[in-house]
N, C-alpha and C. Protein backbone atom coordinates (compact mmCIF):
# COMPACT_ATOMS: atom_id res chain seq x y z
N UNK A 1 106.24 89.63 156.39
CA UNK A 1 105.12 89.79 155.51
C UNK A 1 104.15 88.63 155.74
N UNK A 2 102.99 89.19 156.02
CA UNK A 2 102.13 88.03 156.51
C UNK A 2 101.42 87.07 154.48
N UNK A 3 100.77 86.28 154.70
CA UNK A 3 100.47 85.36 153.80
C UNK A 3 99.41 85.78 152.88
N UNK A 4 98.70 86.33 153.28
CA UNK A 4 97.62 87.51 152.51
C UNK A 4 98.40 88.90 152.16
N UNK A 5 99.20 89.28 152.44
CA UNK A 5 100.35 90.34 151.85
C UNK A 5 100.64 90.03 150.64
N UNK A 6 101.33 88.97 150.82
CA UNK A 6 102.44 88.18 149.87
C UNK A 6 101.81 87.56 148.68
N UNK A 7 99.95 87.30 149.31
CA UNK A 7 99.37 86.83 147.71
C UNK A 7 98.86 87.95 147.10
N UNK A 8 98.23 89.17 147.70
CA UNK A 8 97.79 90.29 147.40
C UNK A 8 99.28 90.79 146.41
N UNK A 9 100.19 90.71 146.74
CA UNK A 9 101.29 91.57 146.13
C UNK A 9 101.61 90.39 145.24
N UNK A 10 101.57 89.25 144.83
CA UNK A 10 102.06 88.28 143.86
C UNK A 10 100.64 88.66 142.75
N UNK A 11 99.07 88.93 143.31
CA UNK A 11 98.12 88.89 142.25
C UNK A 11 97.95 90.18 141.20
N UNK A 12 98.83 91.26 142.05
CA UNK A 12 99.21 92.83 141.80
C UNK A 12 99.96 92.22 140.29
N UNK A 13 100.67 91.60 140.58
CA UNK A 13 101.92 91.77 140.02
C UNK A 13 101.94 91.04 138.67
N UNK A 14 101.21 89.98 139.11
CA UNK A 14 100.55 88.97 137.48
C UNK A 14 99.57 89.82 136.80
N UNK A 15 98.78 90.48 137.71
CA UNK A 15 97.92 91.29 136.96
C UNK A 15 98.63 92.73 136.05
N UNK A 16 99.76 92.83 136.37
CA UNK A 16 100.08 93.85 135.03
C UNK A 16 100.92 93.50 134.11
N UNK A 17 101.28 92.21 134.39
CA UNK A 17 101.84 91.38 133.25
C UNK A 17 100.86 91.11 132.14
N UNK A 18 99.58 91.09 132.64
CA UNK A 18 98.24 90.01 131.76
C UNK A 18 97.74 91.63 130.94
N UNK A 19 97.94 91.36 129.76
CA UNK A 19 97.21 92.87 128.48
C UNK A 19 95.88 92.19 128.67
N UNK A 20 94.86 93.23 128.90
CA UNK A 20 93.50 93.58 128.01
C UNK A 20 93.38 92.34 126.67
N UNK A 21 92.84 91.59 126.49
CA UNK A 21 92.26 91.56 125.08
C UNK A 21 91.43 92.14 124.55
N UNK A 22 91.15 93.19 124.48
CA UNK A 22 89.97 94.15 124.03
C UNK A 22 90.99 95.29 123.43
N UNK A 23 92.32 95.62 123.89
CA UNK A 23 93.39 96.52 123.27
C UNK A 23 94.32 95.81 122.20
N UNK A 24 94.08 94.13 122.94
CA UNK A 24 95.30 93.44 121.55
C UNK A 24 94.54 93.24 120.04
N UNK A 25 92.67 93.28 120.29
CA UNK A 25 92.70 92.86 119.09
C UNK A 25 92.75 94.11 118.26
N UNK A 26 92.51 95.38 118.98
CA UNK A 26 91.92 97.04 118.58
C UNK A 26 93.20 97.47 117.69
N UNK A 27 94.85 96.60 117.88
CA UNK A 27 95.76 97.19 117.23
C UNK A 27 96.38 96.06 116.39
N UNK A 28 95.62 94.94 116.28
CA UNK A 28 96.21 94.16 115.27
C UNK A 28 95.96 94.49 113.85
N UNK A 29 96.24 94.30 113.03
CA UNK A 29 96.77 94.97 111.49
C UNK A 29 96.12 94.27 111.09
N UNK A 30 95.27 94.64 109.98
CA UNK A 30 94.40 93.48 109.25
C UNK A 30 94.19 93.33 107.56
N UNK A 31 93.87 92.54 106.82
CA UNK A 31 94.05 92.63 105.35
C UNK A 31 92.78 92.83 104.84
N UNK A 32 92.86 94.17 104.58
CA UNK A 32 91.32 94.53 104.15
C UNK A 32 90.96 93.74 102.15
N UNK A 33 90.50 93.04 102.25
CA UNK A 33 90.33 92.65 100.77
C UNK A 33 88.94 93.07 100.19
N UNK A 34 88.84 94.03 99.23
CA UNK A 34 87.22 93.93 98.81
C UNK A 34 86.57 93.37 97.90
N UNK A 35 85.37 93.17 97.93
CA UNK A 35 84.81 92.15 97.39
C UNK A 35 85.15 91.80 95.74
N UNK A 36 85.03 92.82 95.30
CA UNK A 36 85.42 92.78 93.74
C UNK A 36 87.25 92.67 93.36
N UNK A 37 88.44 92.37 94.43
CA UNK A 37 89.44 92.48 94.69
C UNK A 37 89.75 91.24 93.23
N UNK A 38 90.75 91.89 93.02
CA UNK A 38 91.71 90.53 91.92
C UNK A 38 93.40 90.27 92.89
N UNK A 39 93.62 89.23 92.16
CA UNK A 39 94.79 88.88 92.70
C UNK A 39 96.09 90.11 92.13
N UNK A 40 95.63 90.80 90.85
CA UNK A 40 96.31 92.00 90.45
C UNK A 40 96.40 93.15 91.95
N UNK A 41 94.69 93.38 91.93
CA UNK A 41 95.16 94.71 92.86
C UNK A 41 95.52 94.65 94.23
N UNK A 42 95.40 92.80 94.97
CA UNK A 42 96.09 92.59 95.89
C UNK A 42 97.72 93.02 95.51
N UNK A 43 98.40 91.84 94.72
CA UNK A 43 99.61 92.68 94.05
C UNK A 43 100.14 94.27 94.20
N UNK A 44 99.20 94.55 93.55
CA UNK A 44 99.78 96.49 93.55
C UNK A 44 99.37 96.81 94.85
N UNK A 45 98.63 96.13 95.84
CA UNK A 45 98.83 97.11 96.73
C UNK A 45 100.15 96.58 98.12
N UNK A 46 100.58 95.44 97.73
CA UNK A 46 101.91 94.85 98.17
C UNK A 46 103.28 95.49 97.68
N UNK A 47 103.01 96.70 96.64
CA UNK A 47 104.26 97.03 95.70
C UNK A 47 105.32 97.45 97.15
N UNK A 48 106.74 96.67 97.27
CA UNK A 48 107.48 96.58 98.09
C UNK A 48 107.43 96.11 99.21
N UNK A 49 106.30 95.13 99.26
CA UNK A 49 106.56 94.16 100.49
C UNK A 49 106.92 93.02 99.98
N UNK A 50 107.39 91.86 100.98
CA UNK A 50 107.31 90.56 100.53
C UNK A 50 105.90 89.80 100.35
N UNK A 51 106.18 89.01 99.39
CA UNK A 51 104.81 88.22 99.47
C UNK A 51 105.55 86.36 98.86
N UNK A 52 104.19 85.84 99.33
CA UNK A 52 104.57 84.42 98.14
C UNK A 52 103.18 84.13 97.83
N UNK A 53 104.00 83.75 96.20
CA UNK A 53 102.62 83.42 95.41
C UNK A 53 102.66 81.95 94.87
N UNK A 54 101.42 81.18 95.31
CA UNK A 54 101.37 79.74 95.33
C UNK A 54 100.46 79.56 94.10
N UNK A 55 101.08 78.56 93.56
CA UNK A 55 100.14 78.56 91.84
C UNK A 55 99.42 77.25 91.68
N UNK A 56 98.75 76.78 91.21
CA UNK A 56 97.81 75.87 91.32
C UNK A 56 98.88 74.09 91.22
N UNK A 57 99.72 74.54 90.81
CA UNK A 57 100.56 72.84 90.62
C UNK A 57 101.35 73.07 92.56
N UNK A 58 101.15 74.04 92.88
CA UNK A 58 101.95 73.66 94.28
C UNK A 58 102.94 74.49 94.62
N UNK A 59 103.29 74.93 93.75
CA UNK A 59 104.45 75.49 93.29
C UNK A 59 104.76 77.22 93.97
N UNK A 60 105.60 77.52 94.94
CA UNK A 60 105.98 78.81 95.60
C UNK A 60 106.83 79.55 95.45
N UNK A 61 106.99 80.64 95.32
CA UNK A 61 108.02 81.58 95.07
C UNK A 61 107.96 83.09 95.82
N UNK A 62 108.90 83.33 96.55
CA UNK A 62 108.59 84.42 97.43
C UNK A 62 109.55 85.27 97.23
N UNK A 63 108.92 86.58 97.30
CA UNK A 63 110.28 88.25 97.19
C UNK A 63 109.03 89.16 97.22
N UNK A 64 110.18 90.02 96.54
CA UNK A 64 109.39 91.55 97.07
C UNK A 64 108.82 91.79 95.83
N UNK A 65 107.98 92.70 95.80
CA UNK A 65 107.23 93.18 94.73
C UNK A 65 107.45 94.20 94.51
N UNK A 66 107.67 94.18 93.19
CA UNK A 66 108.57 95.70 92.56
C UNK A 66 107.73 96.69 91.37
N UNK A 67 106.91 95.52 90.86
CA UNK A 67 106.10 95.94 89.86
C UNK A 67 105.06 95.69 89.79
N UNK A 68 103.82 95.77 89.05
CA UNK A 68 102.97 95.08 88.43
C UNK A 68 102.24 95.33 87.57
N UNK A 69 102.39 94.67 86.36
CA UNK A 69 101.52 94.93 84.92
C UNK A 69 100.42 94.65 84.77
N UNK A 70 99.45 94.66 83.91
CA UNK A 70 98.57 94.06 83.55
C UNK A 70 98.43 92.82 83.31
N UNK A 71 99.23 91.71 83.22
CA UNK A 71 99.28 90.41 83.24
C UNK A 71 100.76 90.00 83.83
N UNK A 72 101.32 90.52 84.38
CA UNK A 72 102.45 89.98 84.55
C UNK A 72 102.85 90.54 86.15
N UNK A 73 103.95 90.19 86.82
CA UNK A 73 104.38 90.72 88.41
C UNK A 73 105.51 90.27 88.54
N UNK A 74 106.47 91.34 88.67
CA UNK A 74 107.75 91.25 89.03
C UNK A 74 108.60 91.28 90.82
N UNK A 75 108.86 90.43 90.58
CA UNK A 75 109.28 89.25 92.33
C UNK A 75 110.87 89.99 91.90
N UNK A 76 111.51 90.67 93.19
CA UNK A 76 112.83 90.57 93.15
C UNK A 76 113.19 90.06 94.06
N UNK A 77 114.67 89.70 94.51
CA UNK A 77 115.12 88.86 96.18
C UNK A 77 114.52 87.62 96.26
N UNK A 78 114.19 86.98 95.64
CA UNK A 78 113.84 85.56 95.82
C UNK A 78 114.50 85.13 96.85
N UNK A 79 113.41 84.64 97.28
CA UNK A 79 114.26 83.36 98.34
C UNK A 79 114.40 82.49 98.18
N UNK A 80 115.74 82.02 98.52
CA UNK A 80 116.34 80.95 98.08
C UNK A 80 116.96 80.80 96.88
N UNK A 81 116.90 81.90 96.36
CA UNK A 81 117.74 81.95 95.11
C UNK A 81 118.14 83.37 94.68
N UNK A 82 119.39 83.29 95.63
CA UNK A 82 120.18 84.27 95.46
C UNK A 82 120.62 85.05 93.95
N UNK A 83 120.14 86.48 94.22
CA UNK A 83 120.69 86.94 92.09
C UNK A 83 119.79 86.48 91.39
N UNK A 84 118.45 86.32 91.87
CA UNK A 84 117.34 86.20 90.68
C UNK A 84 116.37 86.80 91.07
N UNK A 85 115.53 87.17 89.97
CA UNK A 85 114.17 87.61 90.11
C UNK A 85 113.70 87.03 89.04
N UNK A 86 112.38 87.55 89.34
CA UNK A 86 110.82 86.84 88.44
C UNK A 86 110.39 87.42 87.87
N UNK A 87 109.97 87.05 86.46
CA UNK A 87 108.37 88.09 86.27
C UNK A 87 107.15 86.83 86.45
N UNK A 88 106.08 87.19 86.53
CA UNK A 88 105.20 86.14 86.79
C UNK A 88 103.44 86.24 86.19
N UNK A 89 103.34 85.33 85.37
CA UNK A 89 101.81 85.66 84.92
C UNK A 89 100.93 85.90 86.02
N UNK A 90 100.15 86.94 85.98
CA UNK A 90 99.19 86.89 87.20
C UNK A 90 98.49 85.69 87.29
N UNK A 91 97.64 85.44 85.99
CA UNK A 91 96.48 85.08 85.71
C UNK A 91 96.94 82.89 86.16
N UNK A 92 98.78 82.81 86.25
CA UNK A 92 98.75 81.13 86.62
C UNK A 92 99.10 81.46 88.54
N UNK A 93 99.05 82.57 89.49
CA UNK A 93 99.06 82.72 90.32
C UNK A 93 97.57 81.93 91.11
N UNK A 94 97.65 81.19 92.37
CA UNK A 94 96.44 81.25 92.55
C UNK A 94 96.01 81.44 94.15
N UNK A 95 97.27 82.00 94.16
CA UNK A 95 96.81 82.73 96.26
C UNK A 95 98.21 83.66 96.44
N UNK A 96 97.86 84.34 97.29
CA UNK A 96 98.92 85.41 97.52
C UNK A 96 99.28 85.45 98.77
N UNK A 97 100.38 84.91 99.91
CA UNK A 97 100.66 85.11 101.03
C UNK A 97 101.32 86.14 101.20
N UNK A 98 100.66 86.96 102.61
CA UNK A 98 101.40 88.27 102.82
C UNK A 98 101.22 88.05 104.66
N UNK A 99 102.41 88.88 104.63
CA UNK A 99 103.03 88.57 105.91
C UNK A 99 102.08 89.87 107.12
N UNK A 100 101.07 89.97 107.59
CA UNK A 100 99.88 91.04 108.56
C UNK A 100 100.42 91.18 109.53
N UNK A 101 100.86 90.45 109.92
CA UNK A 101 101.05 90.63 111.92
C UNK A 101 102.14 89.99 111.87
N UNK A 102 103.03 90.68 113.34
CA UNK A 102 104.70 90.33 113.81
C UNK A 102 104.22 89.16 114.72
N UNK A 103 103.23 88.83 115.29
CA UNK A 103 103.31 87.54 116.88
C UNK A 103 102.27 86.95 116.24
C-alpha cells in the first residue's frame, strides 16, 4: 500500500467517526420554559421525573415528583435518604434542576 493509499484510507475512516454538528444540535432535548412560567408549572410538568430543588439558604433536595398542589410539592426517593419523602412549599423553592440531556 503506497503512502497516499494509507492516508486517503486513514482520512476515510476518521471522517465517519466525526458526526455533523448541524444533526447533534437538531436532536438535543431542550427545556422549553415560557415566559409567564412559575416554578409551580415547571413542577407539574416534571410530574415523575427527578428534579432538585435549591432554596434560597443553599439548601438541596432531590427525588421524583409525584405531586403538585397549589402551594406545596411532593419529592419521593430522596436522595440520600433512604424511606423518606417530602412535601415542599413551592413558594421557599428558588430554582428547579432537571436533568435535559444524557452527554
Amino acid at each position: 500500500m503506497t503512502m497516499k493509499t494509507m492516508l486517503i484510507s486513514l482520512l476515510l475512516g476518521f471522517g465517519c467517526m466525526v458526526q455533523p454538528t448541524g444533526s447533534a444540535n437538531a436532536d438535543e432535548p431542550k427545556l422549553d420554559v415560557k415566559s409567564s412560567a412559575t416554578i409551580r408549572d415547571i413542577l407539574a410538568d416534571a410530574v415523575g421525573k427527578r428534579v432538585s430543588v435549591r432554596f434560597a439558604s443553599g439548601e438541596e433536595l432531590e427525588g421524583a415528583v409525584v405531586k403538585v398542589g397549589d402551594s406545596v410539592v411532593h419529592l419521593a426517593k430522596l436522595s440520600r435518604r433512604d424511606f423518606y419523602d417530602a412535601v415542599v412549599r413551592i413558594d421557599t423553592i428558588s430554582a428547579v434542576i432537571l436533568r435535559v440531556r444524557d452527554r
